[in-house]
Every structure is written in structure tokens, then in C-alpha cells.
N, C-alpha and C. Protein backbone atom coordinates (compact mmCIF):
# COMPACT_ATOMS: atom_id res chain seq x y z
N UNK A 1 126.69 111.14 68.69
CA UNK A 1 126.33 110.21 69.71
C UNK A 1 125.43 109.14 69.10
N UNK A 2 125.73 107.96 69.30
CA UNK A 2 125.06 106.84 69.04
C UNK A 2 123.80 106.62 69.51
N UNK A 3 122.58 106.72 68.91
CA UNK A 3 121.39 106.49 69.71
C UNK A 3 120.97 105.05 70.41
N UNK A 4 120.96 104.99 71.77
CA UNK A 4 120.50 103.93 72.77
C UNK A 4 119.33 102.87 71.84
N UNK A 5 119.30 101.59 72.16
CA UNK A 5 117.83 100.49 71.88
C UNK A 5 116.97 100.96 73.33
N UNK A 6 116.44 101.33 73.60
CA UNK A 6 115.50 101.29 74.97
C UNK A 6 113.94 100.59 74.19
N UNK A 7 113.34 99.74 74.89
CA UNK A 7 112.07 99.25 75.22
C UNK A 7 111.03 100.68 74.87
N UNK A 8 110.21 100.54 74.75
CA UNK A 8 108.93 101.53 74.64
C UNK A 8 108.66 101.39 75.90
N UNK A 9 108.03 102.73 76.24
CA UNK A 9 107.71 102.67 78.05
C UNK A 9 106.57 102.03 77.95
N UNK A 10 105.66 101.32 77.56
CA UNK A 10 104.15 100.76 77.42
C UNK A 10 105.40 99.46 78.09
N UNK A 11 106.13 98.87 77.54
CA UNK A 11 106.60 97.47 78.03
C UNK A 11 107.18 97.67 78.67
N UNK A 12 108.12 98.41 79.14
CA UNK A 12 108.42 98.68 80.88
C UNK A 12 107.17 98.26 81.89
N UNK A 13 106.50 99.63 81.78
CA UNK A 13 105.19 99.91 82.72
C UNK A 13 104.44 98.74 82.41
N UNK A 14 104.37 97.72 82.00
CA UNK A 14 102.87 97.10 81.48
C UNK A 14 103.52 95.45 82.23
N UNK A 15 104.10 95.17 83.33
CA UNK A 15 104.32 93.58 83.97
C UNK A 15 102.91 92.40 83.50
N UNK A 16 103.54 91.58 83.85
CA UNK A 16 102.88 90.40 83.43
C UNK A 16 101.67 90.14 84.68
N UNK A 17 100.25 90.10 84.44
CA UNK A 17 99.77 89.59 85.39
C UNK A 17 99.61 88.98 86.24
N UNK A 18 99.37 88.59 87.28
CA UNK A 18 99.38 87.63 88.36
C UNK A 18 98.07 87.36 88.94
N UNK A 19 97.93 86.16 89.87
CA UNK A 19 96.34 85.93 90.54
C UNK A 19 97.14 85.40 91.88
N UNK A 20 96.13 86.07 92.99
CA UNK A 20 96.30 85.77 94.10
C UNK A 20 94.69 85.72 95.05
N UNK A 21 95.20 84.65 96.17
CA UNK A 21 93.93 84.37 96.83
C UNK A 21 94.56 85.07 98.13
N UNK A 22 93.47 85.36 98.89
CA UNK A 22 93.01 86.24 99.97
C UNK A 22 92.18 85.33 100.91
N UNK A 23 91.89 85.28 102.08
CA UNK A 23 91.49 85.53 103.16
C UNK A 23 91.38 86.14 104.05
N UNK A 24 90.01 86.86 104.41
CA UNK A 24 89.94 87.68 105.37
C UNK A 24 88.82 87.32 106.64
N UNK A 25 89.71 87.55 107.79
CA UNK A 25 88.44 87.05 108.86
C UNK A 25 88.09 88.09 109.60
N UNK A 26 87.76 88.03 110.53
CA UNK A 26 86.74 89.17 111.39
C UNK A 26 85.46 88.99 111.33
N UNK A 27 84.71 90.38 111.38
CA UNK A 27 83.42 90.48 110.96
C UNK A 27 83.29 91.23 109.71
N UNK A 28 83.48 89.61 108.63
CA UNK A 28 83.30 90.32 107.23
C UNK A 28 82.21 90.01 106.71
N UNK A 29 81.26 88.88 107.17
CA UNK A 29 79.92 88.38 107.18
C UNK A 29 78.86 89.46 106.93
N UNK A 30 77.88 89.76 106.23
CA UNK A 30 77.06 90.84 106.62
C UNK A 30 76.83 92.32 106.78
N UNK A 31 78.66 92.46 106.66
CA UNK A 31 78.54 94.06 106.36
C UNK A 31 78.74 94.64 105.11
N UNK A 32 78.58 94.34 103.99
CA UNK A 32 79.23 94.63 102.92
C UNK A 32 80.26 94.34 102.28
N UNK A 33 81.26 93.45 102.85
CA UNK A 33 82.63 93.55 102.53
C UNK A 33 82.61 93.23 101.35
N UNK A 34 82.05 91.98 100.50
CA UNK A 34 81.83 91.74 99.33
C UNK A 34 81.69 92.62 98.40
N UNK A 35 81.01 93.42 98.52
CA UNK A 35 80.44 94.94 97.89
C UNK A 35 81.39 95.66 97.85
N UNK A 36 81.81 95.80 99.06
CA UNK A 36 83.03 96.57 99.23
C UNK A 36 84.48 96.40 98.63
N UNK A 37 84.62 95.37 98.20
CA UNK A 37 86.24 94.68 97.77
C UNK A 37 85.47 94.67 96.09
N UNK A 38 84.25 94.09 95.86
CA UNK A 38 83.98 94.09 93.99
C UNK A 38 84.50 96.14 93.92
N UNK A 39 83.55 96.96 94.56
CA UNK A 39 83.94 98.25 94.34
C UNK A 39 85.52 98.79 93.93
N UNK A 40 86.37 98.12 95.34
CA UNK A 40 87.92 98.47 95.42
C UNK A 40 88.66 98.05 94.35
N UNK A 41 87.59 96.87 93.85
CA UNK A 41 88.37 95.62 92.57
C UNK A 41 88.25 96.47 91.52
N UNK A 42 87.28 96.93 91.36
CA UNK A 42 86.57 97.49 90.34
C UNK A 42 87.58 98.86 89.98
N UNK A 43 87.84 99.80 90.42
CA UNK A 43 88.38 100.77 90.80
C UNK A 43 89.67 100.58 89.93
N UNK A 44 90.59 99.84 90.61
CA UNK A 44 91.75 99.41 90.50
C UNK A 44 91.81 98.31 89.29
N UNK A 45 91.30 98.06 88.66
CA UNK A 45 91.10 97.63 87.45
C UNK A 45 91.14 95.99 87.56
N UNK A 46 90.88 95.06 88.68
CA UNK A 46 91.19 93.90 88.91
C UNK A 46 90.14 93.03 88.54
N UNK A 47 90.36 91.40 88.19
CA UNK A 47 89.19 90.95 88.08
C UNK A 47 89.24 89.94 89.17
N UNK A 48 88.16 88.99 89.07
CA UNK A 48 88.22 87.96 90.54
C UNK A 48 86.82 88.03 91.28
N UNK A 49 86.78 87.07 92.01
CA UNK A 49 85.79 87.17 92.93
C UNK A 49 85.95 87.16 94.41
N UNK A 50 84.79 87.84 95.35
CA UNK A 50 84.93 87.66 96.61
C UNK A 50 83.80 86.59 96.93
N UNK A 51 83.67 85.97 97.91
CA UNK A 51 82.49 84.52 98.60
C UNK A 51 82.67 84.63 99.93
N UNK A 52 81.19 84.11 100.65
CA UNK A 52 81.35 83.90 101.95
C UNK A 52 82.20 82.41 102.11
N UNK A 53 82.89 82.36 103.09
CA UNK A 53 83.14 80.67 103.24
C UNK A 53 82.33 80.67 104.50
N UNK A 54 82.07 78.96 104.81
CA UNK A 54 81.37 78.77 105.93
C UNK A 54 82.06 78.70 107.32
N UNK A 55 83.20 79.05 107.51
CA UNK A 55 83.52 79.88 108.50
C UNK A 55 83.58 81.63 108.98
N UNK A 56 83.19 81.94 108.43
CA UNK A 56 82.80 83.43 108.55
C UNK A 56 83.67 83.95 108.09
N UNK A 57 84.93 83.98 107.04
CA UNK A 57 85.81 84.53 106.58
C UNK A 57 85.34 85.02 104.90
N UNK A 58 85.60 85.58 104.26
CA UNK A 58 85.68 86.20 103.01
C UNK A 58 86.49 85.50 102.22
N UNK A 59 86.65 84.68 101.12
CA UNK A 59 87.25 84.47 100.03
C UNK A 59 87.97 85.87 99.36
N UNK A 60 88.69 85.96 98.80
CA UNK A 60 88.93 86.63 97.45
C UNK A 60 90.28 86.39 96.99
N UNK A 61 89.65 86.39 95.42
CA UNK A 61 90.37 85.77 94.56
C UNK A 61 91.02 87.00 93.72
N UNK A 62 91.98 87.39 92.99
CA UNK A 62 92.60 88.53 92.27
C UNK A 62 93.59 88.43 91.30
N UNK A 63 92.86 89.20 90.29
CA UNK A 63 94.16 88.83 89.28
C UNK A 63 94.30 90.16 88.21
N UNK A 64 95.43 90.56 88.10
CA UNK A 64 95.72 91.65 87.42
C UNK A 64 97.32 92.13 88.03
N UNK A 65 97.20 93.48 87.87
CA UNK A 65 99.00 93.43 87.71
C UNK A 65 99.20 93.74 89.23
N UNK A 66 100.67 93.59 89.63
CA UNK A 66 100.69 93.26 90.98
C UNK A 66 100.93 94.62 91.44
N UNK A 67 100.83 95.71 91.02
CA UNK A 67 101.06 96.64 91.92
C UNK A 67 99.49 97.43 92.12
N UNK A 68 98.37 96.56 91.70
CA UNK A 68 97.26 97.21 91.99
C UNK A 68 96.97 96.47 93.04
N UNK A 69 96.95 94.89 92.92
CA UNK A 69 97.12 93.56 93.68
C UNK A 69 97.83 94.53 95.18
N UNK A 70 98.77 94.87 95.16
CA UNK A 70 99.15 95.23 96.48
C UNK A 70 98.49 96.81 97.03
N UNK A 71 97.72 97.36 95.98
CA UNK A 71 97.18 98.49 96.45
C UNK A 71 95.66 97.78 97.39
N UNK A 72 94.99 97.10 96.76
CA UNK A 72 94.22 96.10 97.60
C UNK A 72 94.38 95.30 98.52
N UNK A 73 95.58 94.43 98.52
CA UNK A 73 95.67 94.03 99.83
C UNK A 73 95.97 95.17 100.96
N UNK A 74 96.60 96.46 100.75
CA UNK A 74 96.71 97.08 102.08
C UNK A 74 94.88 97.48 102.33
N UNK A 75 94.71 97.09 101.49
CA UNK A 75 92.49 98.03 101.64
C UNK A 75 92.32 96.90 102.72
N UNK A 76 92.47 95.81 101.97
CA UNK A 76 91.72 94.56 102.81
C UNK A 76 92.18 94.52 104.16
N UNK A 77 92.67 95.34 105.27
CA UNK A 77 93.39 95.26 106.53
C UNK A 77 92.18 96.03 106.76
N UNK A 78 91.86 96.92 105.72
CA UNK A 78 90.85 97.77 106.82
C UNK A 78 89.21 97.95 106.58
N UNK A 79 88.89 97.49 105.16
CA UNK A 79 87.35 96.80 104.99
C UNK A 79 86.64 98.13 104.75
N UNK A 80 85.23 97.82 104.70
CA UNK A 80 84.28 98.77 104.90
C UNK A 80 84.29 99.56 106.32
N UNK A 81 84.03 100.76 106.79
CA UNK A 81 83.28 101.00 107.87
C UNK A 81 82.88 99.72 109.49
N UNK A 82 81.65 99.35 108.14
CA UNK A 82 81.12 98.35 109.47
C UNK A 82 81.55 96.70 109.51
N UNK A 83 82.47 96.86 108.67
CA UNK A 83 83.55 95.84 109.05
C UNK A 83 85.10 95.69 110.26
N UNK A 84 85.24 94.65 110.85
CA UNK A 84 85.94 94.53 111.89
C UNK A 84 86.79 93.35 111.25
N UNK A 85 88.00 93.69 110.16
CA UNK A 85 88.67 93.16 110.13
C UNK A 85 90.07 92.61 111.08
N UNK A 86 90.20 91.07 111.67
CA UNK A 86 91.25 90.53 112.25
C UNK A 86 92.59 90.52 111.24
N UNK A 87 92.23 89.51 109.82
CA UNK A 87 93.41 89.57 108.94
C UNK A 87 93.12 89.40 107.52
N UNK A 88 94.03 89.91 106.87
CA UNK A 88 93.77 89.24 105.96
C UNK A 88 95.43 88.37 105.42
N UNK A 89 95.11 87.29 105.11
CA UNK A 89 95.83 86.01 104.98
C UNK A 89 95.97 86.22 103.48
N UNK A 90 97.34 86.17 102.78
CA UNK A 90 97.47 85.88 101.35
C UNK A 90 97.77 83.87 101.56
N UNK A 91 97.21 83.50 100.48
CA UNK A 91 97.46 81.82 100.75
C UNK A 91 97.95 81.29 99.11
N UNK A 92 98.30 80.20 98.57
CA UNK A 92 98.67 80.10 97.81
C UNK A 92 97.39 79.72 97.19
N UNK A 93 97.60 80.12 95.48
CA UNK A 93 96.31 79.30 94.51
C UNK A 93 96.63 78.56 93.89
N UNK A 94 95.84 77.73 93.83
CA UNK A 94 96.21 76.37 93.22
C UNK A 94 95.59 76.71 91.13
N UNK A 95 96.31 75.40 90.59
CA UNK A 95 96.12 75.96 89.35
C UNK A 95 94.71 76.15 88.78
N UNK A 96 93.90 75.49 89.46
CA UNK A 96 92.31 75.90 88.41
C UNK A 96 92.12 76.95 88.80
N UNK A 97 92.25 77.74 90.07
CA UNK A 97 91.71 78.87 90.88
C UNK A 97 92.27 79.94 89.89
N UNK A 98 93.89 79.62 89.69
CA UNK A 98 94.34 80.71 88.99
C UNK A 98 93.84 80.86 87.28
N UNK A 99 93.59 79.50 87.17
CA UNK A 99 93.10 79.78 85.59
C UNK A 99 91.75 80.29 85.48
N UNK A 100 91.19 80.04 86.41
CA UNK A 100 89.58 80.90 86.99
C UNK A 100 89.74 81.98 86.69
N UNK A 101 90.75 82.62 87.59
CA UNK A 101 90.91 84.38 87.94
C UNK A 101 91.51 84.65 86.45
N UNK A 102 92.27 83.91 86.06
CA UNK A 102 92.74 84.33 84.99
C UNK A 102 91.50 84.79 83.55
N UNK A 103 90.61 83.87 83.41
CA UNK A 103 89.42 83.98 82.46
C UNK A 103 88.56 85.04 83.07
N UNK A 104 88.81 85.72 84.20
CA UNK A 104 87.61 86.73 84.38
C UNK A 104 87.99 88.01 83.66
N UNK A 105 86.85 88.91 83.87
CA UNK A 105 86.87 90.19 82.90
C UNK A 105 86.82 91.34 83.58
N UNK A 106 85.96 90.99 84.87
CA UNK A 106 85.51 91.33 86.11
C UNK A 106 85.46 91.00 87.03
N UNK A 107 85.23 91.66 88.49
CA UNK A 107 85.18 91.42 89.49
C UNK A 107 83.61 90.91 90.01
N UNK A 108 83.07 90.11 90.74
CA UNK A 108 81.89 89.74 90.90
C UNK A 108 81.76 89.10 92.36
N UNK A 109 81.23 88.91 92.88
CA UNK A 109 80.36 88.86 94.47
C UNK A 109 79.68 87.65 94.06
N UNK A 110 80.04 86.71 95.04
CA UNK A 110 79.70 84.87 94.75
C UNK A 110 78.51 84.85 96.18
């Protein structure tokens, strides 16, 4: 039998990164959520930042591989505890944002 070319499983398993922005509204102001999403970021091996905006919504920014990316967005529906999340909004990033997320190492709280 002729032995197969297959890929090394490291380059299967290992996709190309991605960065995505987030919005989340409710009551994410004041309870931790920031804390709470660097932790989840952290965890899941992502880098990026979360910020208040001056409408009471949460920023966050994310970048790493997309199937951790989607293990976090299902978090972000449901927040900390004493958070009262309405939504969270994926929106498009524009290119500095992504070259931002892209140069981080870590996750960090703005």
C-alpha cells in the first residue's frame, strides 16, 4: 500500500487567526463585566480589549482563533452574575482596530 501525503495535525488544528469587535448593552456599566470578559479572554487564550463607551455599552475587541472567539461570544449573552445583559452585537472592524487586536499579547480592561 502506498503511503498517503496528509498535513501534520498541528496544521489542520492550528486556523488562521481572526479579530472581531463586540458590543454589549444592558447593565454592563459597573458590574464587572470588564473584569469579567479580560478573565473569560484570558482563559481561552484571546487577546484584545474590553472599554466603557459613553453609552453604557461595553466595547470588546478579540482576536485569536475563531473557535475560542465563538466560545466567548456565547459567554457574552450571559456576563457576570451582576450583570443584566440585553445583547451582544458582533459589528464589523475596521482595519486599524484589527491591526490593534492583532499586535496584542493580551487581554486588558481600557
Amino acid at each position: 500500500m502506498k503511503p498517503v501525503d496528509t498535513p501534520a495535525p498541528q496544521a489542520r488544528a492550528c486556523p488562521m487567526p481572526v479579530s472581531k469587535r463586540f458590543v454589549v448593552s444592558g447593565r454592563v456599566q459597573g458590574v464587572g463585566f470588564r473584569a469579567w470578559a479580560q478573565h473569560e479572554a484570558a482563559r481561552l487564550g484571546l487577546a484584545g480589549w474590553a472599554a466603557n463607551l459613553p453609552d453604557g455599552s461595553v466595547e470588546i475587541v478579540i482576536h485569536g482563533r475563531e473557535a475560542d472567539i465563538a466560545a466567548l461570544r456565547a459567554r457574552l449573552h450571559e456576563g457576570p452574575r451582576s450583570a443584566r445583559v440585553a445583547g451582544a452585537q458582533e459589528t464589523a472592524l475596521d482595519a486599524a482596530a484589527s491591526t490593534a487586536a492583532q499586535s496584542r499579547t493580551r487581554f486588558e480592561v481600557r
